[in-house]
Protein backbone atom coordinates (compact mmCIF):
# COMPACT_ATOMS: atom_id res chain seq x y z
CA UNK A 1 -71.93 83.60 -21.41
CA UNK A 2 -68.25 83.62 -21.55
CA UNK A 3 -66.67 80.54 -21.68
CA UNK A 4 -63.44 80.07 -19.77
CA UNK A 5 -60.99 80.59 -21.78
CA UNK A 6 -62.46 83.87 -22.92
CA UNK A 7 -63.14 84.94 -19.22
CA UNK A 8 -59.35 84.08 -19.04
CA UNK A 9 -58.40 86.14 -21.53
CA UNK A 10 -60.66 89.31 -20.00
CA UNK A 11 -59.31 88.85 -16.33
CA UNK A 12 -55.51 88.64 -17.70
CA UNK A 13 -55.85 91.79 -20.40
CA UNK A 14 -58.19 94.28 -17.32
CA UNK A 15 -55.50 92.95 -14.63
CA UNK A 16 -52.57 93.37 -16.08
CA UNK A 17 -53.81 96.82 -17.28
CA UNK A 18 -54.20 97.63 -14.18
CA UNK A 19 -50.95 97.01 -12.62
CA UNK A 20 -48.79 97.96 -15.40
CA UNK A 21 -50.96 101.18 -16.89
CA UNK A 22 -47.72 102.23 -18.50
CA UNK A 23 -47.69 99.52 -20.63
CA UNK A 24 -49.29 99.86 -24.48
CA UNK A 25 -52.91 98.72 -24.51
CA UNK A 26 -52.43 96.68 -27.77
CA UNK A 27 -48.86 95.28 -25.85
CA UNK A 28 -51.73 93.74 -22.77
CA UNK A 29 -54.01 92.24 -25.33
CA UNK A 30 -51.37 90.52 -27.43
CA UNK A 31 -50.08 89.25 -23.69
CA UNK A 32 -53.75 88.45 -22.94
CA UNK A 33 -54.74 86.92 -26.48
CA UNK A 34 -51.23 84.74 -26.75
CA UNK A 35 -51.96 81.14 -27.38
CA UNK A 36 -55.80 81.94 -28.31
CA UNK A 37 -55.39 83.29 -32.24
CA UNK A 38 -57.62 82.12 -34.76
CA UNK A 39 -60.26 80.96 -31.96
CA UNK A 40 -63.57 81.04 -31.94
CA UNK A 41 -64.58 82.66 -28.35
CA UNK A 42 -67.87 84.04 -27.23
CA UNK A 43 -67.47 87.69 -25.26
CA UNK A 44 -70.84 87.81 -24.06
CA UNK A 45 -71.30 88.80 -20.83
CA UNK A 46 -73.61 86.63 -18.18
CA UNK A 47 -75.95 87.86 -15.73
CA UNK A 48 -75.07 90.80 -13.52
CA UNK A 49 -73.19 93.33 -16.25
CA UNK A 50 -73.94 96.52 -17.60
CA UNK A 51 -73.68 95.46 -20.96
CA UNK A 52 -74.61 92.76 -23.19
CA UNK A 53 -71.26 91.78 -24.45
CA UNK A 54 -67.87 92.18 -23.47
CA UNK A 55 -66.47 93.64 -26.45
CA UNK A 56 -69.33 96.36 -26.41
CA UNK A 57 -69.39 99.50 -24.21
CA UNK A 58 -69.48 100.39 -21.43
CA UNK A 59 -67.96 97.16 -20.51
CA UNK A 60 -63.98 97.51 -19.28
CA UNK A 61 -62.87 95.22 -21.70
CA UNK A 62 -64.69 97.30 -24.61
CA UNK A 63 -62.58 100.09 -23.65
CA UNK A 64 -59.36 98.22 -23.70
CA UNK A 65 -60.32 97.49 -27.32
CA UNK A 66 -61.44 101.23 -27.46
CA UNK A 67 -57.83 102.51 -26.71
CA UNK A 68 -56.26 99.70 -28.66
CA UNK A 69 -58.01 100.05 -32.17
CA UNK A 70 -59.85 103.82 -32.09
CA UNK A 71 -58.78 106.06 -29.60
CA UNK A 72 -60.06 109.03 -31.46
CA UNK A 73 -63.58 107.07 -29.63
CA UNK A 74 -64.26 110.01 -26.64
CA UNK A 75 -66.91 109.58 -23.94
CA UNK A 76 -68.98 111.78 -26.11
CA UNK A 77 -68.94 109.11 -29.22
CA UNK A 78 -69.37 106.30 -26.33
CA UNK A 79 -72.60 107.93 -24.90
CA UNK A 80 -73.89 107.38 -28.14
CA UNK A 81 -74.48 103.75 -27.49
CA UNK A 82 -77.01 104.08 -25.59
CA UNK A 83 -78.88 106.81 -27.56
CA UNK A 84 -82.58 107.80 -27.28
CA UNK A 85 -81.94 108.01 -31.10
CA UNK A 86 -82.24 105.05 -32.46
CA UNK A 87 -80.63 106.02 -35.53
CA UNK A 88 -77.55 107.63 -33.44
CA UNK A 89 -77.02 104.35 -31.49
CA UNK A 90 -77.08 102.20 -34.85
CA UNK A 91 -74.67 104.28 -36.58
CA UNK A 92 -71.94 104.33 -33.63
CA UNK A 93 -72.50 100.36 -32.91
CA UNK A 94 -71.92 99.73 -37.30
CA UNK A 95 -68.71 102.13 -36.35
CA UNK A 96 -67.57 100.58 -33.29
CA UNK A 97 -68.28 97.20 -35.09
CA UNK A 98 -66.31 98.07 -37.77
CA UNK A 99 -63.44 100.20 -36.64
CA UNK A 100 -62.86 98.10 -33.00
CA UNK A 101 -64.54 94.94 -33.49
CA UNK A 102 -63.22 94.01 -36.88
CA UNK A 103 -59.80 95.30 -35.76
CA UNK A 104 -59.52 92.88 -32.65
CA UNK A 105 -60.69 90.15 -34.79
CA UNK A 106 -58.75 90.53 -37.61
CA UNK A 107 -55.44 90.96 -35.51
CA UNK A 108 -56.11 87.75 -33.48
CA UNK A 109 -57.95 86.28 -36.60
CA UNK A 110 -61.04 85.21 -34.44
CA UNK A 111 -64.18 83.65 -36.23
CA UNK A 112 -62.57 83.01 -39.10
């Protein structure tokens, strides 16, 4: 699960999206991930989600990091995730891994 600061760090980048959508996605996480660069944080998500992990769809978060890092990513590419084909949903999670995932972490230069 999510340790604090990480929790922290979701609450601050979803609420401040909210009340300031104007403001640039990658502007809210920089706000959200200040202070917390070159940590080592755990995103996954506790009992009760949709989703495994925080920094996987369909969580909100994911799609903070969605609109950041790739937001050529459409619903259509998102649905994918959760593919009958289990060779459709392995090639869009190595994607989002590497074009979303690997972004956010190498900005913030987590799990170094």
């Amino acid at each position: 699960m999510a340790d604090s600061t990480t929790q922290q760090i979701i609450a601050v980048a979803l609420g401040t999206h909210v009340t300031h959508p104007k403001v640039p996605v990658l502007e809210v996480l920089d706000l959200a991930m200040k202070g917390h660069e070159g940590s080592d944080l755990s995103f996954e998500a506790g009992p009760g989600h949709a989703f495994d992990d925080w920094l996987d769809p369909p969580s909100p978060f994911a799609d903070l990091l969605r609109q950041a890092f790739a937001p050529e990513i459409g619903q259509a590419q998102l649905a994918l995730w959760h593919s009958d084909s289990d060779f459709l949903a392995e090639g869009f999670r190595e994607m989002w891994d590497a074009d979303v995932v690997k972004a956010f972490a190498v900005r913030y230069r987590l799990w170094e």
